[in-house]
C-alpha atoms as a PDB file:
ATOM      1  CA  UNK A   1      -7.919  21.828   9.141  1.00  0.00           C
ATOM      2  CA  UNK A   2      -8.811  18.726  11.052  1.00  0.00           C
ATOM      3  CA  UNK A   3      -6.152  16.862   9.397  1.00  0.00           C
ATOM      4  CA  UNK A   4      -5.127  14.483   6.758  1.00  0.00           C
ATOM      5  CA  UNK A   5      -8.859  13.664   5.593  1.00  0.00           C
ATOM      6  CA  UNK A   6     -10.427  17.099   5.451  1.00  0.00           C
ATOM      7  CA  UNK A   7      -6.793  18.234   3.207  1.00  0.00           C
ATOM      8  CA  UNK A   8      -7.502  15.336   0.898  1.00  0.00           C
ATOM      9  CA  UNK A   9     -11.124  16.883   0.503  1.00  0.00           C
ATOM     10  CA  UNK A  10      -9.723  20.192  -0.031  1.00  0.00           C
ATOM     11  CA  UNK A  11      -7.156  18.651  -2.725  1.00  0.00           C
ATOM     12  CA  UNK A  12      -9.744  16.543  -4.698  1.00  0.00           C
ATOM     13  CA  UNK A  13     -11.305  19.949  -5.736  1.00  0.00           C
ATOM     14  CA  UNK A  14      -7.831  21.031  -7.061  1.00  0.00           C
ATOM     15  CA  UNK A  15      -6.734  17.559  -9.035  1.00  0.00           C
ATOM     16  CA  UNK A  16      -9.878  17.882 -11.482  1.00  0.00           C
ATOM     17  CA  UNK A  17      -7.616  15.843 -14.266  1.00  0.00           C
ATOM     18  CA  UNK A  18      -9.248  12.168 -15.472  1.00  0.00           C
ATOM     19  CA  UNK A  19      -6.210  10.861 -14.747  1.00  0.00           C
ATOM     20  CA  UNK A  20      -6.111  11.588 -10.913  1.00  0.00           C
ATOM     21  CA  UNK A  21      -9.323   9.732 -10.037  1.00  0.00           C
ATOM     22  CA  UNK A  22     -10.460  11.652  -7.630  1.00  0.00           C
ATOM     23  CA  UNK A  23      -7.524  10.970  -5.267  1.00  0.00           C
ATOM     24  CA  UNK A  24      -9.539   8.120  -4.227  1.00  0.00           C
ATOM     25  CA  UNK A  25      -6.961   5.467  -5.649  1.00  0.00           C
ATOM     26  CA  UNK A  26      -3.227   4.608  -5.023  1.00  0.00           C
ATOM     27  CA  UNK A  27      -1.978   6.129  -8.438  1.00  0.00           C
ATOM     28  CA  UNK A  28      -2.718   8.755 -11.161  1.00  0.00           C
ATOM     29  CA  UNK A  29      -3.647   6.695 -14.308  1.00  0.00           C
ATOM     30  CA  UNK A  30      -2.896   8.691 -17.532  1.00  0.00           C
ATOM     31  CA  UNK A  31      -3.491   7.719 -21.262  1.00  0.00           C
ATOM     32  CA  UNK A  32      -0.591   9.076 -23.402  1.00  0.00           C
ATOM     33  CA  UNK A  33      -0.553   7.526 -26.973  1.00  0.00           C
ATOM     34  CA  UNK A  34      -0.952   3.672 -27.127  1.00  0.00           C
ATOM     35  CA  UNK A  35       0.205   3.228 -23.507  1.00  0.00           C
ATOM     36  CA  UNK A  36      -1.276   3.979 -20.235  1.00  0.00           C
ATOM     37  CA  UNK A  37       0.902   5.810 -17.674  1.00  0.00           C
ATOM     38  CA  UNK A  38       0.685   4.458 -13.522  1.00  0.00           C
ATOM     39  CA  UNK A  39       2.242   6.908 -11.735  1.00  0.00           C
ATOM     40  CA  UNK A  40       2.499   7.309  -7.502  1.00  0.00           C
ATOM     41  CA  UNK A  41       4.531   9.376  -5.114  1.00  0.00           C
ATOM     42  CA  UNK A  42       5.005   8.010  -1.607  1.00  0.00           C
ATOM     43  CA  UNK A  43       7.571   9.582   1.316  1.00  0.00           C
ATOM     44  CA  UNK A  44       8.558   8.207   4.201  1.00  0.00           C
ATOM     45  CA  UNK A  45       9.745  10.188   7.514  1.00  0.00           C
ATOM     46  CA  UNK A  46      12.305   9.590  10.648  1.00  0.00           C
ATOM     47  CA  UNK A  47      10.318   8.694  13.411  1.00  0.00           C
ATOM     48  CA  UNK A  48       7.333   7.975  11.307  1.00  0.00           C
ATOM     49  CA  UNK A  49       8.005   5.427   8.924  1.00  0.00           C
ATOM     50  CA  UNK A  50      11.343   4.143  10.321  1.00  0.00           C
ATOM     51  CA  UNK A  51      13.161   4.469  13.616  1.00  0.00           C
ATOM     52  CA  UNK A  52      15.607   6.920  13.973  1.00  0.00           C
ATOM     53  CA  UNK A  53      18.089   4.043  14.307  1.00  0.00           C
ATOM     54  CA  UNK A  54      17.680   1.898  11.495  1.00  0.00           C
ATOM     55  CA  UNK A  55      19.827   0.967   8.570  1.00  0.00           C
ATOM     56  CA  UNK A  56      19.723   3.735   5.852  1.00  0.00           C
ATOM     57  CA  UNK A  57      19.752   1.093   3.456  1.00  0.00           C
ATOM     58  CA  UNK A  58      16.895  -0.598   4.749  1.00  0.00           C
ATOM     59  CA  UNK A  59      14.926   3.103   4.525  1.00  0.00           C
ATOM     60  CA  UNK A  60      15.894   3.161   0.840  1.00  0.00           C
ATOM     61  CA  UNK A  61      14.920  -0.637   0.161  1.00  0.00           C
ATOM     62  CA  UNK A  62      11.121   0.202   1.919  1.00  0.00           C
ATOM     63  CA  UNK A  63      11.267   3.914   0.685  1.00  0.00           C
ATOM     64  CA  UNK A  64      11.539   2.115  -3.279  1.00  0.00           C
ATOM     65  CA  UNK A  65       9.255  -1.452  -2.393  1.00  0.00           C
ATOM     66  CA  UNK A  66       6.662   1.048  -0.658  1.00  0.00           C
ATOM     67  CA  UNK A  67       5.801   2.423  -4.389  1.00  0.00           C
ATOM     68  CA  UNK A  68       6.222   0.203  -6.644  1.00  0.00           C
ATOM     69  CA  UNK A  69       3.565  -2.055  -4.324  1.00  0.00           C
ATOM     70  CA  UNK A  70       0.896   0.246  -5.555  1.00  0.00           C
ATOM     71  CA  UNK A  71       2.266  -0.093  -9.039  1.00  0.00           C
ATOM     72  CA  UNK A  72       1.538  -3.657  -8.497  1.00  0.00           C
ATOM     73  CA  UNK A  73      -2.027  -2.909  -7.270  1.00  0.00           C
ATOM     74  CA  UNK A  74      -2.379  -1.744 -10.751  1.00  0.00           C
ATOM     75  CA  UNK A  75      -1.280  -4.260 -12.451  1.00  0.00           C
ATOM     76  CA  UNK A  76       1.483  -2.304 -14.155  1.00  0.00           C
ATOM     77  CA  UNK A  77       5.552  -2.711 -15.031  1.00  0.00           C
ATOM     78  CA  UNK A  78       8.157  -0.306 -13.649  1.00  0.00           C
ATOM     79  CA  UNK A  79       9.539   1.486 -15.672  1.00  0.00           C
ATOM     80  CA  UNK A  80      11.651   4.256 -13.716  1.00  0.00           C
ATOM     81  CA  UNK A  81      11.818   6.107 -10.542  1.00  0.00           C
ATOM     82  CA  UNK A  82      12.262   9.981  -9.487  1.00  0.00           C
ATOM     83  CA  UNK A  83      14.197  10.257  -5.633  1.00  0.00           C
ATOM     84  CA  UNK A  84      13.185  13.369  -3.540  1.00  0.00           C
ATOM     85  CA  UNK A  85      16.657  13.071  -0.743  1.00  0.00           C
ATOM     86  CA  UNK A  86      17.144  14.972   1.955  1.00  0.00           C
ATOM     87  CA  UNK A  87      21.238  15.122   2.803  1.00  0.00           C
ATOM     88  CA  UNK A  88      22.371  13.803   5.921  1.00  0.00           C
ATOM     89  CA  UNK A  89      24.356  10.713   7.914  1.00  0.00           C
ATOM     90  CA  UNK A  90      25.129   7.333   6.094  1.00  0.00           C
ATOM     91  CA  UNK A  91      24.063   8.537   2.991  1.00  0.00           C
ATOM     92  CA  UNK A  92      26.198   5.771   1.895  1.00  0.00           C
ATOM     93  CA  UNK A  93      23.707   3.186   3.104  1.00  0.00           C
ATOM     94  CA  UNK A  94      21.085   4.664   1.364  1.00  0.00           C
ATOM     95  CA  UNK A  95      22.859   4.754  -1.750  1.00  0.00           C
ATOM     96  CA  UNK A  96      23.463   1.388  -1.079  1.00  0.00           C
ATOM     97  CA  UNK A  97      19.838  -0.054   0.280  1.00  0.00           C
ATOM     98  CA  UNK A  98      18.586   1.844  -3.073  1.00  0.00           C
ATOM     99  CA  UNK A  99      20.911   0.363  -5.693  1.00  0.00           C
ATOM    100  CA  UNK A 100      19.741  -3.256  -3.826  1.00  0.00           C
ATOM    101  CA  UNK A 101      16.194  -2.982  -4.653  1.00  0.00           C
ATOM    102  CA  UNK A 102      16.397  -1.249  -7.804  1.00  0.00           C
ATOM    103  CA  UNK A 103      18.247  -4.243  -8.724  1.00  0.00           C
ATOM    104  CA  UNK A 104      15.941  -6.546  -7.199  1.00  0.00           C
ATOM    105  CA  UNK A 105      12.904  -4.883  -9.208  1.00  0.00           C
ATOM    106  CA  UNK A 106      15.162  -4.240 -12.490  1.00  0.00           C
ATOM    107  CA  UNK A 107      13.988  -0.400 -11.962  1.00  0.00           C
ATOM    108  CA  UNK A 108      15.645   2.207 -12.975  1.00  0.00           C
ATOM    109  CA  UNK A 109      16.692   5.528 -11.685  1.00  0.00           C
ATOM    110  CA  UNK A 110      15.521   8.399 -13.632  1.00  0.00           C
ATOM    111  CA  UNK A 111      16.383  11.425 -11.616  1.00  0.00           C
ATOM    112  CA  UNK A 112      15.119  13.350  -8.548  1.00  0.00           C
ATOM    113  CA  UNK A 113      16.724  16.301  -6.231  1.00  0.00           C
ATOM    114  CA  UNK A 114      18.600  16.353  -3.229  1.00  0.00           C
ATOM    115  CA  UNK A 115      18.268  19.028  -0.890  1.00  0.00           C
ATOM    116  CA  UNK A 116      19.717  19.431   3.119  1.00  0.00           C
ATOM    117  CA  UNK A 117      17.390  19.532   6.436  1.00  0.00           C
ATOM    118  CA  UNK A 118      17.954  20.291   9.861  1.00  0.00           C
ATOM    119  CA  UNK A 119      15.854  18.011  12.467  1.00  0.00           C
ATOM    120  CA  UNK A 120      14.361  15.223  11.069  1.00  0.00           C
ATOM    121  CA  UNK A 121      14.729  13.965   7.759  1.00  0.00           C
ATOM    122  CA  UNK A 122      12.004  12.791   5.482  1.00  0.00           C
ATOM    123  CA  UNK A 123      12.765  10.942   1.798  1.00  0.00           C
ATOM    124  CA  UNK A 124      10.256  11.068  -1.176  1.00  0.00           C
ATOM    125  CA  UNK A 125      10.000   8.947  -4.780  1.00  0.00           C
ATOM    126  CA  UNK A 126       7.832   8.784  -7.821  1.00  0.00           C
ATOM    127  CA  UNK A 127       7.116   6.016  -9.354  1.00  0.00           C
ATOM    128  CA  UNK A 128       6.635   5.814 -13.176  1.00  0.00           C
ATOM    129  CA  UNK A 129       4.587   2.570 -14.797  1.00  0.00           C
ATOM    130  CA  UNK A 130       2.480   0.851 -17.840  1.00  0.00           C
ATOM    131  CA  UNK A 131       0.001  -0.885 -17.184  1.00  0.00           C
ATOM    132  CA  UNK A 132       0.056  -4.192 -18.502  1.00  0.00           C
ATOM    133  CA  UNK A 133      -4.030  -4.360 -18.665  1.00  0.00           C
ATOM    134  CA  UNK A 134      -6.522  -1.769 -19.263  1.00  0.00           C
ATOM    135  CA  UNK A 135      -9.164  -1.056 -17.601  1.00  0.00           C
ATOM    136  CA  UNK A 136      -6.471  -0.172 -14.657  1.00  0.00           C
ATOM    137  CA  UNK A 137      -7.456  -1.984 -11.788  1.00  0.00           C
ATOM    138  CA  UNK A 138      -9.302   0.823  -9.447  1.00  0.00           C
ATOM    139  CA  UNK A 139     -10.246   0.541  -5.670  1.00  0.00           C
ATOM    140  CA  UNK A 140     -13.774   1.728  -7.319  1.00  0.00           C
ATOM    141  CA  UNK A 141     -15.090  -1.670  -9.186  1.00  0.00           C
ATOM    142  CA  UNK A 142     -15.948  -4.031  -6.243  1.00  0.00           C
ATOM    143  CA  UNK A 143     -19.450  -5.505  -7.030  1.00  0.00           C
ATOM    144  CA  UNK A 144     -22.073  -7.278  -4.820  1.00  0.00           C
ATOM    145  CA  UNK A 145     -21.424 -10.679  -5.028  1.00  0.00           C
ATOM    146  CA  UNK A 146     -18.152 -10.846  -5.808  1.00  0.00           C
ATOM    147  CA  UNK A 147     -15.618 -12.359  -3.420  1.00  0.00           C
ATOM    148  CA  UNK A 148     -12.590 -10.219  -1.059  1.00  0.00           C
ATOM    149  CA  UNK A 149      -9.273 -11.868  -1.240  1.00  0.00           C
ATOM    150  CA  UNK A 150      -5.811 -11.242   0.372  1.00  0.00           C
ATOM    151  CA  UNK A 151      -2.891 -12.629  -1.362  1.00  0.00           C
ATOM    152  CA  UNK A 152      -0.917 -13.639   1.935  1.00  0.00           C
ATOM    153  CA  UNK A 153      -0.775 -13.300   5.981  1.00  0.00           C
ATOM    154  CA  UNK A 154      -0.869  -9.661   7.667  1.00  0.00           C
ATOM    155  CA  UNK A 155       0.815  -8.760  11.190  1.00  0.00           C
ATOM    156  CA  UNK A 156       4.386  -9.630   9.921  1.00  0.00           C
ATOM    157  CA  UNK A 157       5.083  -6.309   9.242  1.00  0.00           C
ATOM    158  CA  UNK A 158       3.700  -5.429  12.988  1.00  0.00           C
ATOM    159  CA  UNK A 159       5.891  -8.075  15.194  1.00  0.00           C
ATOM    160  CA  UNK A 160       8.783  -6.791  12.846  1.00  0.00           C
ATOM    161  CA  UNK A 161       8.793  -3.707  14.174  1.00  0.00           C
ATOM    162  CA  UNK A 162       8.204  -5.135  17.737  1.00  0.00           C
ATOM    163  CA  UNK A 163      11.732  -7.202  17.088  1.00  0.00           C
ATOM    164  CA  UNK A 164      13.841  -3.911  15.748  1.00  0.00           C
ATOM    165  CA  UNK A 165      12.549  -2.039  18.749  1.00  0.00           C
ATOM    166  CA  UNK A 166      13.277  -5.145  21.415  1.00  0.00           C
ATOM    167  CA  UNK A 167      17.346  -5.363  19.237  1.00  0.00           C
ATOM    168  CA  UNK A 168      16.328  -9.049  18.346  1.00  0.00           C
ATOM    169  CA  UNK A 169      19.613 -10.426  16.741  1.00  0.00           C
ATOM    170  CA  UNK A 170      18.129 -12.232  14.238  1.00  0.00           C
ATOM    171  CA  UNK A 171      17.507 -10.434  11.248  1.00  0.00           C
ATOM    172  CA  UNK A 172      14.659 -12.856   9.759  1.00  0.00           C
ATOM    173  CA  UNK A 173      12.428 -11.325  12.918  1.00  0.00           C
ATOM    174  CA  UNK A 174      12.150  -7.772  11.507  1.00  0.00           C
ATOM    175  CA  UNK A 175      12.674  -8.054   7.708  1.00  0.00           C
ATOM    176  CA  UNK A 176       8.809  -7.963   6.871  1.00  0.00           C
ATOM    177  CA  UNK A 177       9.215  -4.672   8.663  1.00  0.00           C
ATOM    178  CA  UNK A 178      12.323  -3.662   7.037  1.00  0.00           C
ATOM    179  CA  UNK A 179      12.454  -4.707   3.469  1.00  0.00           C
ATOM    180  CA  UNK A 180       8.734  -5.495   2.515  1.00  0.00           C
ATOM    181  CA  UNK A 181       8.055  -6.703  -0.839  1.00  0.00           C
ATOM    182  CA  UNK A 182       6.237  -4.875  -3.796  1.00  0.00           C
ATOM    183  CA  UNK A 183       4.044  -8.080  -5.261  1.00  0.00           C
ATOM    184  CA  UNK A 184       4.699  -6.884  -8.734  1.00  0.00           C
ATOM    185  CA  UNK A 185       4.044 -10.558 -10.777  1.00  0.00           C
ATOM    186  CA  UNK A 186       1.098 -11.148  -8.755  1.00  0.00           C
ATOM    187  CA  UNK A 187      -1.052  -7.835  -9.427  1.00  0.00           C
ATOM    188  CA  UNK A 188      -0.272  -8.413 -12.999  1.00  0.00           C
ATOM    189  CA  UNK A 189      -1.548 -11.643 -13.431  1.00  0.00           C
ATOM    190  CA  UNK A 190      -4.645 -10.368 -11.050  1.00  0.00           C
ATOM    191  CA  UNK A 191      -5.358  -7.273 -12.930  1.00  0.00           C
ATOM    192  CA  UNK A 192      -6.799  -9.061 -16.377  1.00  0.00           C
ATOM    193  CA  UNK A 193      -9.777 -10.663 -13.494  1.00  0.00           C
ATOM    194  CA  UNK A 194     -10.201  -8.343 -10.385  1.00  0.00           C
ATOM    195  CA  UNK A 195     -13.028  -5.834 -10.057  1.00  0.00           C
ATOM    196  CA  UNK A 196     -10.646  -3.649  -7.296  1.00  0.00           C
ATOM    197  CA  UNK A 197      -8.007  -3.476  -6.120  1.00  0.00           C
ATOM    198  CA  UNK A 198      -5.144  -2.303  -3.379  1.00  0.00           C
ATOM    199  CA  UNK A 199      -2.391  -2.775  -1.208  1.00  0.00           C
ATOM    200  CA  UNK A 200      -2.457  -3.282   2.599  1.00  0.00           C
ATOM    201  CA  UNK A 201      -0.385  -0.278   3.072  1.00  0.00           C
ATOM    202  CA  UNK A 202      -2.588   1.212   6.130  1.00  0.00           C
ATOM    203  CA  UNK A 203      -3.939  -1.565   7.803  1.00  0.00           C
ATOM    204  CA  UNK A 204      -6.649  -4.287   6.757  1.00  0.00           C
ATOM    205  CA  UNK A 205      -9.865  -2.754   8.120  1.00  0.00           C
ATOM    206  CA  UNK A 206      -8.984   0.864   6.886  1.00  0.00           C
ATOM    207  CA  UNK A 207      -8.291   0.146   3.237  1.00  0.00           C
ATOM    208  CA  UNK A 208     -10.952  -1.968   2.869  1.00  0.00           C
ATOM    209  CA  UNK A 209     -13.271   0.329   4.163  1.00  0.00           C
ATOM    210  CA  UNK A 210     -11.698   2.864   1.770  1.00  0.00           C
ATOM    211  CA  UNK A 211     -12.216   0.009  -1.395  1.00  0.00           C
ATOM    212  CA  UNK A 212     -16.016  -0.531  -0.045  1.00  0.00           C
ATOM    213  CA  UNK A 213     -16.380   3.902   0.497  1.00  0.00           C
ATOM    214  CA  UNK A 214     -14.984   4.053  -2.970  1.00  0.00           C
ATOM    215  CA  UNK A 215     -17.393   1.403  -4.711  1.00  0.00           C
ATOM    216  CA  UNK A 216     -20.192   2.118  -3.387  1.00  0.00           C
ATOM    217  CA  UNK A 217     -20.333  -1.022  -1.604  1.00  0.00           C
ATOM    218  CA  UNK A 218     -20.170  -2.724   1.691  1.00  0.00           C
ATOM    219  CA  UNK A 219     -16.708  -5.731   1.998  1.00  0.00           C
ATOM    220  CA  UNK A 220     -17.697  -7.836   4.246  1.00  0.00           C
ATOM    221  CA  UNK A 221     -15.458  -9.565   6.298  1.00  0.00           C
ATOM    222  CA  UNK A 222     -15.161 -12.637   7.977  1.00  0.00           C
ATOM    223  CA  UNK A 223     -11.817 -11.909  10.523  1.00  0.00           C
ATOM    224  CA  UNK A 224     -10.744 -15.915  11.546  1.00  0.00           C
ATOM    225  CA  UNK A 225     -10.949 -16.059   7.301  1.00  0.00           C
ATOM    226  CA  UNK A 226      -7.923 -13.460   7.622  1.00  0.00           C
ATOM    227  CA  UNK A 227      -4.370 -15.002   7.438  1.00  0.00           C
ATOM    228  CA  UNK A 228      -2.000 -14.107  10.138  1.00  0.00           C
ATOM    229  CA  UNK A 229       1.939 -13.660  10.539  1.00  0.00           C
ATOM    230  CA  UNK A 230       0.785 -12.835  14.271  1.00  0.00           C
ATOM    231  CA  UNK A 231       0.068 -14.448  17.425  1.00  0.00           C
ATOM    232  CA  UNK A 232      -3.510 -15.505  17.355  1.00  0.00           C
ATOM    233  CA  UNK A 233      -4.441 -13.132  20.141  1.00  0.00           C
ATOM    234  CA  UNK A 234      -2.989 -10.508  18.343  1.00  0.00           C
ATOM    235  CA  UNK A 235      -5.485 -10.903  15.707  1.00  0.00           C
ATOM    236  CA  UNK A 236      -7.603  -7.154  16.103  1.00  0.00           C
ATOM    237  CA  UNK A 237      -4.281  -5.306  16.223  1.00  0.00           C
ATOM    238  CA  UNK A 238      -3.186  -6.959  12.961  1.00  0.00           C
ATOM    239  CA  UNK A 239      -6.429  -6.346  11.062  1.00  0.00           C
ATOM    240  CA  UNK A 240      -5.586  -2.788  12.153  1.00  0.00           C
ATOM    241  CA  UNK A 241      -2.216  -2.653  11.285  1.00  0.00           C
ATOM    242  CA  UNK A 242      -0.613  -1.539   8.076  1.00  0.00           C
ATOM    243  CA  UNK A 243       2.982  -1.816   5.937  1.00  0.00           C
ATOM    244  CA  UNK A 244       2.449  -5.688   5.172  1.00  0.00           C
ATOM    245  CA  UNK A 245       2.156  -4.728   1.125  1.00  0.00           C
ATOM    246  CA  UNK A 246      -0.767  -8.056   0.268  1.00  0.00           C
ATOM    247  CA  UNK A 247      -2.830  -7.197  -2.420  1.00  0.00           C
ATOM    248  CA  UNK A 248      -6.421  -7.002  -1.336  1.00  0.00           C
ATOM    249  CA  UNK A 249      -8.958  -7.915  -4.001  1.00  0.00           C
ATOM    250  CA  UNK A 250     -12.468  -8.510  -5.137  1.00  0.00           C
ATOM    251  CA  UNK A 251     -13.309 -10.602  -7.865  1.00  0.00           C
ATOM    252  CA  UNK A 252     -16.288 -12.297  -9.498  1.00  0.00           C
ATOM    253  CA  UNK A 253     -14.734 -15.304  -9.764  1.00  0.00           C
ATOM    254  CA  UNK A 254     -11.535 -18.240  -8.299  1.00  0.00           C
ATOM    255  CA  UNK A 255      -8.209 -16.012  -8.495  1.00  0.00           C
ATOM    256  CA  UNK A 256      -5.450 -17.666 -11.386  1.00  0.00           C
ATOM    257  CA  UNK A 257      -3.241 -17.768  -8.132  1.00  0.00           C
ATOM    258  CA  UNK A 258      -2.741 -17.881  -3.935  1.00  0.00           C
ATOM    259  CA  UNK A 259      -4.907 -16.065  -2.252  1.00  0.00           C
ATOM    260  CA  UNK A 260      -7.242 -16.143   0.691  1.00  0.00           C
ATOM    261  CA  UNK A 261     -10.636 -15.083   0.451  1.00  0.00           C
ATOM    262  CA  UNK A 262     -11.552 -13.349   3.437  1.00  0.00           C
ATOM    263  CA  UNK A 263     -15.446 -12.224   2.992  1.00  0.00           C
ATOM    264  CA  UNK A 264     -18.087 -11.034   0.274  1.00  0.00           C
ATOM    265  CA  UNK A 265     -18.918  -7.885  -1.432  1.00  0.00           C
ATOM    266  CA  UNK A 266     -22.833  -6.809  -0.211  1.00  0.00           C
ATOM    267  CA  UNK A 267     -24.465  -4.264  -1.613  1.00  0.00           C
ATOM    268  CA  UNK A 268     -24.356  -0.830   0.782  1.00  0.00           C
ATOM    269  CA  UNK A 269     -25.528  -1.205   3.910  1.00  0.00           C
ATOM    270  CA  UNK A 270     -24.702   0.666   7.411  1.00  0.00           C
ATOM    271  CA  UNK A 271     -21.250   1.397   6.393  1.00  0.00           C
ATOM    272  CA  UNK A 272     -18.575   0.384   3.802  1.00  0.00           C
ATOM    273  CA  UNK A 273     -17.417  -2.116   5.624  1.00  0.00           C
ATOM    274  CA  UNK A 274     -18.689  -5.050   7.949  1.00  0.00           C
ATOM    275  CA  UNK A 275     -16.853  -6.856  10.015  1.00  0.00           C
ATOM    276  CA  UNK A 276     -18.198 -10.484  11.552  1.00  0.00           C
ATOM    277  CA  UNK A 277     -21.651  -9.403  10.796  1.00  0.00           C
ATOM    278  CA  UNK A 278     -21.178  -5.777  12.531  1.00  0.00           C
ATOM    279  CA  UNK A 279     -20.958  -2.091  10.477  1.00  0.00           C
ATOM    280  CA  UNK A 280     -18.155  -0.459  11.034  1.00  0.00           C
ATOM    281  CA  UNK A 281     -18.916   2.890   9.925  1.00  0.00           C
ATOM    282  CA  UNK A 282     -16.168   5.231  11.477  1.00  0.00           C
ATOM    283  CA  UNK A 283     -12.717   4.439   9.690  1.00  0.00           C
ATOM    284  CA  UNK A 284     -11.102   6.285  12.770  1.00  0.00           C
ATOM    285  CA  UNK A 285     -10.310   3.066  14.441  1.00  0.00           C
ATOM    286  CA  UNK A 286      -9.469   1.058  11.762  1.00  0.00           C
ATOM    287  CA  UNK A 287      -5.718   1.384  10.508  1.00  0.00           C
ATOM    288  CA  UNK A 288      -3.138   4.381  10.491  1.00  0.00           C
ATOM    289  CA  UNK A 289      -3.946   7.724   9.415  1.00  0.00           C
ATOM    290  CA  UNK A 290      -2.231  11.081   9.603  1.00  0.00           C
ATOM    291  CA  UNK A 291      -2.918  13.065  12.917  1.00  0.00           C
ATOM    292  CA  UNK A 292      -3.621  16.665  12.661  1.00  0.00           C
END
């Protein structure tokens, strides 16, 4: 296979259920009873996701934050987590980064399995919701005329690696990169008014070009709109850079809280997205993706 796209196309045949959507959207969505079910699985791996050398409890803090962030894209409330461990050094920290932010989200622990590795270690968890409105928010809904919004600044997450790689002693410098927030409160009080929605979990460009693919749409995008936690002349790399967790949104009308908007929904043109007036048609370029 040609990698992580062409497997997705290959797995979209296999999860035929309602409730997976077509992989085309951050969670599963599943009816059971009078509630509604959000459910996600996210991993993270050394050398990937974090460097070798970081605080294990910092892993566990992003490894937890990471998911329920596209609970929040869905509007929904935590309600319990699964842990897929692999055994190795400072498993202490972990324990210890993941008690911290299921604290900080009032999440529980439900379960999981642990299991032992050699090389490399890579950490997986499941995250188990309700959704607080229904329709679920989707990245599918975004309608011409409506308005893109971001609910905060991208590129923090991007100079906070650069500061953990350079040993900056101040901590502030690389905790966007470390310990990035799920905006839980704010996709619920979105999810009653958006048309889509997502997280900025792969860069800017790329999941907005996903939200416009998905729709059927074109999100148009005006970049000096877009809000940075960057040096301004680091502007394309942060539209192209993921992990900063915003909530990217359409909506027909003024959002109840702070947000940005950044461009206009269009109805399909070139490509599904268009950025400063130009189609950007191949999401190759545009944010981080799987090599084969």
């Amino acid at each position: 296979m040609a990698g992580e796209l062409d497997f997705i196309a290959r797995l979209r045949a296999i999860a035929s259920h309602p409730a997976a959507r077509g992989l085309d959207d951050d969670c599963a969505v599943l009816p059971l009873g009078g509630e509604t079910l959000i459910l996600t699985h996210d991993a993270m791996a050394q050398g990937v996701h974090y460097l070798p050398s970081q605080d294990m409890a910092d892993v566990a803090w992003k490894l937890v934050a990471t998911n329920l962030s596209d609970l929040a894209a869905k509007g929904a409330e935590p309600l319990g987590v699964l842990l897929g461990y692999a055994l190795g050094a400072d498993d202490a920290r972990f324990l210890d980064g993941l008690a911290q932010a299921l604290d900080h989200y009032n999440t529980p622990l439900l379960g999981g399995d642990t299991i032992r590795v050699e090389g490399p270690r890579s950490f997986g968890l499941t995250a188990i919701g309700r959704a607080t409105h229904t329709p679920v928010p989707s990245r599918a809904g975004a309608r011409p005329g409506d308005g893109v919004w971001i609910t905060g600044p991208i590129g923090a997450a991007m100079m906070g690696l650069e500061a953990l790689q350079a040993n900056n002693p101040d901590p502030a410098a690389s905790l966007a990169y470390r310990r990035p927030q799920a905006l839980l409160a704010q996709g619920q009080a979105l999810a009653p008014m958006v048309s889509a929605m997502m997280d900025v979990s792969d860069g800017l460009l790329l999941d907005a070009w996903r939200m416009g693919a998905a729709s059927g749409v074109t999100i148009a995008i005006d970049s000096a709109a877009v809000p940075l936690a960057a040096p301004e002349a680091r502007r394309d790399e942060a539209l192209r850079w993921g992990d900063d967790y915003q909530l990217l949104f359409t909506a027909p009308t003024t959002p109840p809280l702070r947000a940005i908007r950044i461009g206009t929904v269009i109805a399909r043109g070139e490509a599904p997205l268009m950025l400063d007036g130009v189609a950007m048609g191949d999401p190759a370029r545009l944010g981080w993706q799987h090599a084969s």
